[in-house]
Each structure stands twice: as C-alpha cells, then as structure tokens.
N, C-alpha and C. Protein backbone atom coordinates (compact mmCIF):
# COMPACT_ATOMS: atom_id res chain seq x y z
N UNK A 1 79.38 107.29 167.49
CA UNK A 1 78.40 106.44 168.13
C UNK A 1 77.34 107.25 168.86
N UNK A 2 77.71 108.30 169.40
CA UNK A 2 76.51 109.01 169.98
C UNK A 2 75.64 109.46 168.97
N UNK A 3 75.06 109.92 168.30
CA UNK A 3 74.18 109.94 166.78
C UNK A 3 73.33 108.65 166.89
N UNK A 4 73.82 107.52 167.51
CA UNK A 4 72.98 106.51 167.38
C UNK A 4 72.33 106.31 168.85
N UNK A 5 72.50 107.09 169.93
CA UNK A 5 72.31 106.56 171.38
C UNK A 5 70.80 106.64 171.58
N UNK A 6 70.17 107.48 170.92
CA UNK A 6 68.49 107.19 171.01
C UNK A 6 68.05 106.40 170.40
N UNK A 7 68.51 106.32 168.60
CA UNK A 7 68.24 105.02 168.35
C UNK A 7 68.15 103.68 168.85
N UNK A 8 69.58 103.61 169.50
CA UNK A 8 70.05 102.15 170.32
C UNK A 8 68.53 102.11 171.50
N UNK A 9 68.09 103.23 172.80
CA UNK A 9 67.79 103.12 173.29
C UNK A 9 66.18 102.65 172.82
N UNK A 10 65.74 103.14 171.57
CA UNK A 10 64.19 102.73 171.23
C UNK A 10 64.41 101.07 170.77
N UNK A 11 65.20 100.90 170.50
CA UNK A 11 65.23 99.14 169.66
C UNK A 11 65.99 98.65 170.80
N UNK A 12 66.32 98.40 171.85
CA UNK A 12 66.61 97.91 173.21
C UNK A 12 65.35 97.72 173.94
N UNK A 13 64.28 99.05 174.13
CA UNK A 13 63.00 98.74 174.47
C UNK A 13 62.09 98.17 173.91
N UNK A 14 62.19 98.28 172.50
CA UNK A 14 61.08 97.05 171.66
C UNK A 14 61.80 95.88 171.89
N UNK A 15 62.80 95.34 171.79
CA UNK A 15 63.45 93.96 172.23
C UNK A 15 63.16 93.84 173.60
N UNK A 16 63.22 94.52 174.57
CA UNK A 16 62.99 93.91 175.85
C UNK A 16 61.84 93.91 175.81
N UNK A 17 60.88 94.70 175.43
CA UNK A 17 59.48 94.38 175.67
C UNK A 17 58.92 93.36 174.95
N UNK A 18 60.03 92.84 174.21
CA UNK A 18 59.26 91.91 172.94
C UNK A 18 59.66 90.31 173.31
N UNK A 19 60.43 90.42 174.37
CA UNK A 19 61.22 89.11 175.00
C UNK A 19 60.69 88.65 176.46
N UNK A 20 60.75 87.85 176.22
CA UNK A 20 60.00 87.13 177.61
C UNK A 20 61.12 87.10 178.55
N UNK A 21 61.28 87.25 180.02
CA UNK A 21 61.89 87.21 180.92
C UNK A 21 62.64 85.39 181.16
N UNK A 22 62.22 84.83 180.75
CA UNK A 22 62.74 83.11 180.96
C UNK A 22 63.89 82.87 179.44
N UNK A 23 63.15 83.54 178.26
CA UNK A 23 64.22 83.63 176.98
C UNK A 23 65.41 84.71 176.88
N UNK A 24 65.00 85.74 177.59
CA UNK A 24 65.99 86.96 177.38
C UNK A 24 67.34 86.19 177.76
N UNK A 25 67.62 85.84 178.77
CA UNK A 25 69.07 85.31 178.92
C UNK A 25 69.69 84.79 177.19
N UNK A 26 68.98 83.48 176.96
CA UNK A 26 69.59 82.93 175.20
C UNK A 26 69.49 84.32 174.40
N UNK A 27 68.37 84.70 174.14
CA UNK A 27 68.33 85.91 173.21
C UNK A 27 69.72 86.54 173.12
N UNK A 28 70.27 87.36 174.51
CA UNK A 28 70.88 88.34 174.24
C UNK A 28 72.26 87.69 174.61
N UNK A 29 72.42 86.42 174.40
CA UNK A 29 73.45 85.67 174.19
C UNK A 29 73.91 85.50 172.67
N UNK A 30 72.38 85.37 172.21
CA UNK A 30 72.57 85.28 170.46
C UNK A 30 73.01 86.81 169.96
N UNK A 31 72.44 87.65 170.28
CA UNK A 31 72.87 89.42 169.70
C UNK A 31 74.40 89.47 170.24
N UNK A 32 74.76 88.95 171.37
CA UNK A 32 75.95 89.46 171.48
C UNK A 32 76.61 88.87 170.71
N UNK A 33 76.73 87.31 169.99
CA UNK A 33 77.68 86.69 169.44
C UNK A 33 77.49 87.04 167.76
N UNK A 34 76.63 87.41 167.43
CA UNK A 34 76.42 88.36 166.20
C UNK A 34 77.36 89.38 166.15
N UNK A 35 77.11 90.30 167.13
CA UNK A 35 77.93 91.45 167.49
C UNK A 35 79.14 91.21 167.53
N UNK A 36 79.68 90.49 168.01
CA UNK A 36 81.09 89.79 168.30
C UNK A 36 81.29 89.67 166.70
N UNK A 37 80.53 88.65 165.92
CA UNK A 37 81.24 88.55 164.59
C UNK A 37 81.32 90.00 163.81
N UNK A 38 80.22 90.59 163.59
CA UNK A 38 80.26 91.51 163.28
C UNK A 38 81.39 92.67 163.30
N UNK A 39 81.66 92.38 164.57
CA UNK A 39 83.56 93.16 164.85
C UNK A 39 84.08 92.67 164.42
N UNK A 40 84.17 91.71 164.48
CA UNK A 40 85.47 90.71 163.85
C UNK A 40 85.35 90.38 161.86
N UNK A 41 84.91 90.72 161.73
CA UNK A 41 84.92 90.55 160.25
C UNK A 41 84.71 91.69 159.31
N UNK A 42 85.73 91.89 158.29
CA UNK A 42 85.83 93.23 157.83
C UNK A 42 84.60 93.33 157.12
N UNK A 43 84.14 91.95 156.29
CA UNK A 43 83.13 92.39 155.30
C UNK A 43 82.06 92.48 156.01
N UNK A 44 81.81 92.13 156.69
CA UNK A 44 80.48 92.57 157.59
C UNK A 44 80.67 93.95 157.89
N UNK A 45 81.75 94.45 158.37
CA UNK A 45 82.06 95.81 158.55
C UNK A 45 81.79 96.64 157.26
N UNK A 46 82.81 96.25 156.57
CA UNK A 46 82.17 97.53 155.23
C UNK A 46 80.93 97.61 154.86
N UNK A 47 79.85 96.22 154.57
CA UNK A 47 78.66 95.86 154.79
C UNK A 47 78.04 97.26 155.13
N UNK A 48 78.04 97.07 156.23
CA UNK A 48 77.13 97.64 157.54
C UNK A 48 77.93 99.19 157.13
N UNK A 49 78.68 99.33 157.16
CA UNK A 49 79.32 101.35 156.80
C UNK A 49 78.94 101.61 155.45
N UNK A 50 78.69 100.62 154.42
CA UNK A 50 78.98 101.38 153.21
C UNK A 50 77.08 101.45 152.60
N UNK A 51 77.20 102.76 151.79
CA UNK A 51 75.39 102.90 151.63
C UNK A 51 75.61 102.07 149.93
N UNK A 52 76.39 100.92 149.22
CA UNK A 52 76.44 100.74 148.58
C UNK A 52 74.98 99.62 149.26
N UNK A 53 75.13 99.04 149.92
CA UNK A 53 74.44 98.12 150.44
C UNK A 53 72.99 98.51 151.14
N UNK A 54 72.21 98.36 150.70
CA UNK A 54 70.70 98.45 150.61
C UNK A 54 70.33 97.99 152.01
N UNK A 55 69.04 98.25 152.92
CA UNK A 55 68.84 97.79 153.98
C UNK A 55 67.90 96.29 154.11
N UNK A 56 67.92 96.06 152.62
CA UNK A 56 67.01 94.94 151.94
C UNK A 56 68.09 93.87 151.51
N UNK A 57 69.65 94.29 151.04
CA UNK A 57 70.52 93.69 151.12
C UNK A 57 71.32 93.05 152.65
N UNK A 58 70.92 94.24 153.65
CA UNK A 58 71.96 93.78 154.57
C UNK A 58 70.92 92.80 155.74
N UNK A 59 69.49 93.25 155.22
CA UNK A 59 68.74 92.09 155.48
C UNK A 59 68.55 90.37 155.43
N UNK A 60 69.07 90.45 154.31
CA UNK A 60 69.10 89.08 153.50
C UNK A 60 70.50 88.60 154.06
N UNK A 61 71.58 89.08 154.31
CA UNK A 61 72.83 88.66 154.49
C UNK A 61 72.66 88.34 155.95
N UNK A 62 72.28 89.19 156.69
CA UNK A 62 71.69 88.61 158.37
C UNK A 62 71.11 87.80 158.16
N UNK A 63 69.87 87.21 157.58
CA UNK A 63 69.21 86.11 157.34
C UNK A 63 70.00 84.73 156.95
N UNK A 64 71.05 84.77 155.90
CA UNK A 64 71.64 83.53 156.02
C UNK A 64 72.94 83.56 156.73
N UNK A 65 73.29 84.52 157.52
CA UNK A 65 74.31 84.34 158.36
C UNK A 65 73.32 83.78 160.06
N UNK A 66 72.77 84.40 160.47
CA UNK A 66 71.75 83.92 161.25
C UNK A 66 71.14 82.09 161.57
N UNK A 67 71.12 82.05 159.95
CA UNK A 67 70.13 80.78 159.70
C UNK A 67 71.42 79.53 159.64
N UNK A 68 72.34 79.88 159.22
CA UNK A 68 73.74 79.27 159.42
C UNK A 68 74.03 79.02 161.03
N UNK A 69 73.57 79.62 161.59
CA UNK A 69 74.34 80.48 162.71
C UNK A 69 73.74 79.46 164.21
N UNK A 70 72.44 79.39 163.59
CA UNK A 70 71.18 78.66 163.85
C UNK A 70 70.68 78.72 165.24
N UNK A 71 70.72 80.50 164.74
CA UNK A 71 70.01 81.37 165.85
C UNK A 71 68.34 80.78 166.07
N UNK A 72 67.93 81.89 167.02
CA UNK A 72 66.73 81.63 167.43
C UNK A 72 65.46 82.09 166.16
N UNK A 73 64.40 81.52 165.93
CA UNK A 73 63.86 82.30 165.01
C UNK A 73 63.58 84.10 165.55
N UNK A 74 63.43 84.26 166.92
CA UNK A 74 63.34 85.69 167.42
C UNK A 74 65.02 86.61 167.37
N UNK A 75 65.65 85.85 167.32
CA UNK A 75 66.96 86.41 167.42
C UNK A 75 67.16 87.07 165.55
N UNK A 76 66.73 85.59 165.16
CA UNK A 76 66.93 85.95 163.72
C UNK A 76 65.96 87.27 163.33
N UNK A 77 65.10 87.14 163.51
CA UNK A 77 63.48 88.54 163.17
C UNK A 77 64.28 89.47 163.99
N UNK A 78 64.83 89.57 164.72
CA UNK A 78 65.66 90.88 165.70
C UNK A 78 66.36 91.62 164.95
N UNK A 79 67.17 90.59 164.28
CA UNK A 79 68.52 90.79 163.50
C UNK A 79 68.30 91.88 162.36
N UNK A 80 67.24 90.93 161.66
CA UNK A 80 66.94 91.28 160.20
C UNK A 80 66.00 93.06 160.72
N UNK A 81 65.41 92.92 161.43
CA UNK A 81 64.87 94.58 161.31
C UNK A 81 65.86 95.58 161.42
N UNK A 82 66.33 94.86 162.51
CA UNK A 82 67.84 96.27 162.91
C UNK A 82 68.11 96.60 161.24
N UNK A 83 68.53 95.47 160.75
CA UNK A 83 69.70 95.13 159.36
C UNK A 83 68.71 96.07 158.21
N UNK A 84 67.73 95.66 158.18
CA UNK A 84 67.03 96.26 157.42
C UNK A 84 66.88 98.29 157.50
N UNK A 85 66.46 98.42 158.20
CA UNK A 85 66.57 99.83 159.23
C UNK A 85 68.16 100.27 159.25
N UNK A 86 68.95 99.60 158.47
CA UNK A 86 70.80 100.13 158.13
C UNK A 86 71.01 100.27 159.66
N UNK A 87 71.11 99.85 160.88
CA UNK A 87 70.80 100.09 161.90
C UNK A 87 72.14 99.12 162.81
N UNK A 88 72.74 98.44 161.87
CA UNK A 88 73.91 96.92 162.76
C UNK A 88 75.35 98.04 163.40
N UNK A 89 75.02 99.03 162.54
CA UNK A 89 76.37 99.91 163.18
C UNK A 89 75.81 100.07 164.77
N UNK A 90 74.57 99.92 165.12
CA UNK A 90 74.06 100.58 166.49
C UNK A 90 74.01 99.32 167.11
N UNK A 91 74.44 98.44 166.85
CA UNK A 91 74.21 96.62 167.70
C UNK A 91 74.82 96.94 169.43
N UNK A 92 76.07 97.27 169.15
CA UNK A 92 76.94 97.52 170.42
C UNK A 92 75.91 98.13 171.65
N UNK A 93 75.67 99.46 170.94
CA UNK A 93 74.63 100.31 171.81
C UNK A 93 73.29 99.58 172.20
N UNK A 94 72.73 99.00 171.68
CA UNK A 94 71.83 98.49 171.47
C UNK A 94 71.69 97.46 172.84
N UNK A 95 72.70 96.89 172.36
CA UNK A 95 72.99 96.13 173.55
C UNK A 95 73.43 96.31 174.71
N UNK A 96 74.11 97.12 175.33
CA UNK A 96 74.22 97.94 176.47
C UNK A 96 73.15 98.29 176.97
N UNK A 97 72.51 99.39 175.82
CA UNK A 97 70.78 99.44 176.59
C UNK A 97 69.89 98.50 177.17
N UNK A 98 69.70 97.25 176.26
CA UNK A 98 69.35 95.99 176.68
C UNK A 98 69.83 95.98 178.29
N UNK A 99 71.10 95.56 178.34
CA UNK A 99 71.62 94.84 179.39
C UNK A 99 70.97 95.89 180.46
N UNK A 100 70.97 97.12 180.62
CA UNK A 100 70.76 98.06 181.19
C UNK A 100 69.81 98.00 181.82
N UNK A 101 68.21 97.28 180.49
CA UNK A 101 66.78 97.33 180.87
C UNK A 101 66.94 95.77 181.32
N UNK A 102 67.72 95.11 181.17
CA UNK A 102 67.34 93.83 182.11
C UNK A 102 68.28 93.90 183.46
N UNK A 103 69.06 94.43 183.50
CA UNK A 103 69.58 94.59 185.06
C UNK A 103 68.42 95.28 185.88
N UNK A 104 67.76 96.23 185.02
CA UNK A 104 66.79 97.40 186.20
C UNK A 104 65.58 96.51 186.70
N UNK A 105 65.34 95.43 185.23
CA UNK A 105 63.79 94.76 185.33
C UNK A 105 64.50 93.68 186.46
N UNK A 106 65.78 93.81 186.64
CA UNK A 106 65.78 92.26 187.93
C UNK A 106 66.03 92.97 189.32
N UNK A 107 65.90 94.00 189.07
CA UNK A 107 66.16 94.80 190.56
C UNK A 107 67.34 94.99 190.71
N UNK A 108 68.34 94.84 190.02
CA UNK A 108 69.93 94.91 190.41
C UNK A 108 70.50 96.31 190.65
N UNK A 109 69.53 97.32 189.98
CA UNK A 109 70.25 98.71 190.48
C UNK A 109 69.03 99.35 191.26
C-alpha cells in the first residue's frame, strides 16, 4: 500500500477540491460503501489486482455497479476515473486522505 500513498494523496485533493463542503458528508459516505463492497467481494478483488482487466473495463463495471447502487452522479464520475486510472486498489488510502483534508478544512486538528 505505500507505492500508492502519493497517489491516494493527489486524488483525495482533486475530490476535496472538487466537492462542495454541504455534499462532502453524502459523497464520502458513497466512496466508503463502495470501498466496503469492494473488500468484501472477491470478484471485485481480482478485478481490481488482475492486469487481465483493462482500466476501460474496470470502468464500465464501476459504472453499472454504481448506477445499481444509485450513487450520486459525482460519486459515480469519482468512481469511474479512479477505476479507469487501475487506481480502486488505492480507494482505502484515498479515503483516509480525504477524511484527513476534511477534518483539517473543519478546523478539527
């Protein structure tokens, strides 16, 4: 996971900067419960590890898992770049950073 910790930290700052302070709460309610499935399900797992799967494939599969899911349309466009960018192995991190840049933006640390 460290290999991905700068990554995580640049796509944490385009999401927070890309999210409005009144939506971020739902938003990163929706990434986490992605994330959550994402652990929890093997084929999403091999998915996301194996380079059999294209970043144009694992695009499209976020898209109708998403649209099922009946995420936000921003949650969904979130999803699909990471996915696209082979990038869902870094969700976890990703999200930590997030939480990180919205604890600092509320003054909490």
């Amino acid at each position: 996971m460290a290999r991905f910790e700068k990554v995580a930290s640049r796509y944490a700052k385009a999401i927070f900067d890309f999210q409005s302070k009144a939506k971020a709460k739902d938003f990163l309610e929706e990434l986490e419960k992605f994330s959550q499935l994402l652990s929890e399900n093997k084929d999403l797992q091999q998915m996301v590890s194996s380079d059999l799967f294209s970043g144009e494939k694992q695009k499209d599969v976020v898209k109708d898992l998403t649209t099922k899911l009946k995420m936000s349309e921003a949650t969904q466009r979130t999803l699909q770049v990471i996915a696209e960018g082979k990038r869902l192995n870094a969700l976890p991190l990703i999200l930590d950073r997030l939480n990180v840049l919205m604890l600092e933006a509320a003054d909490v640390f």
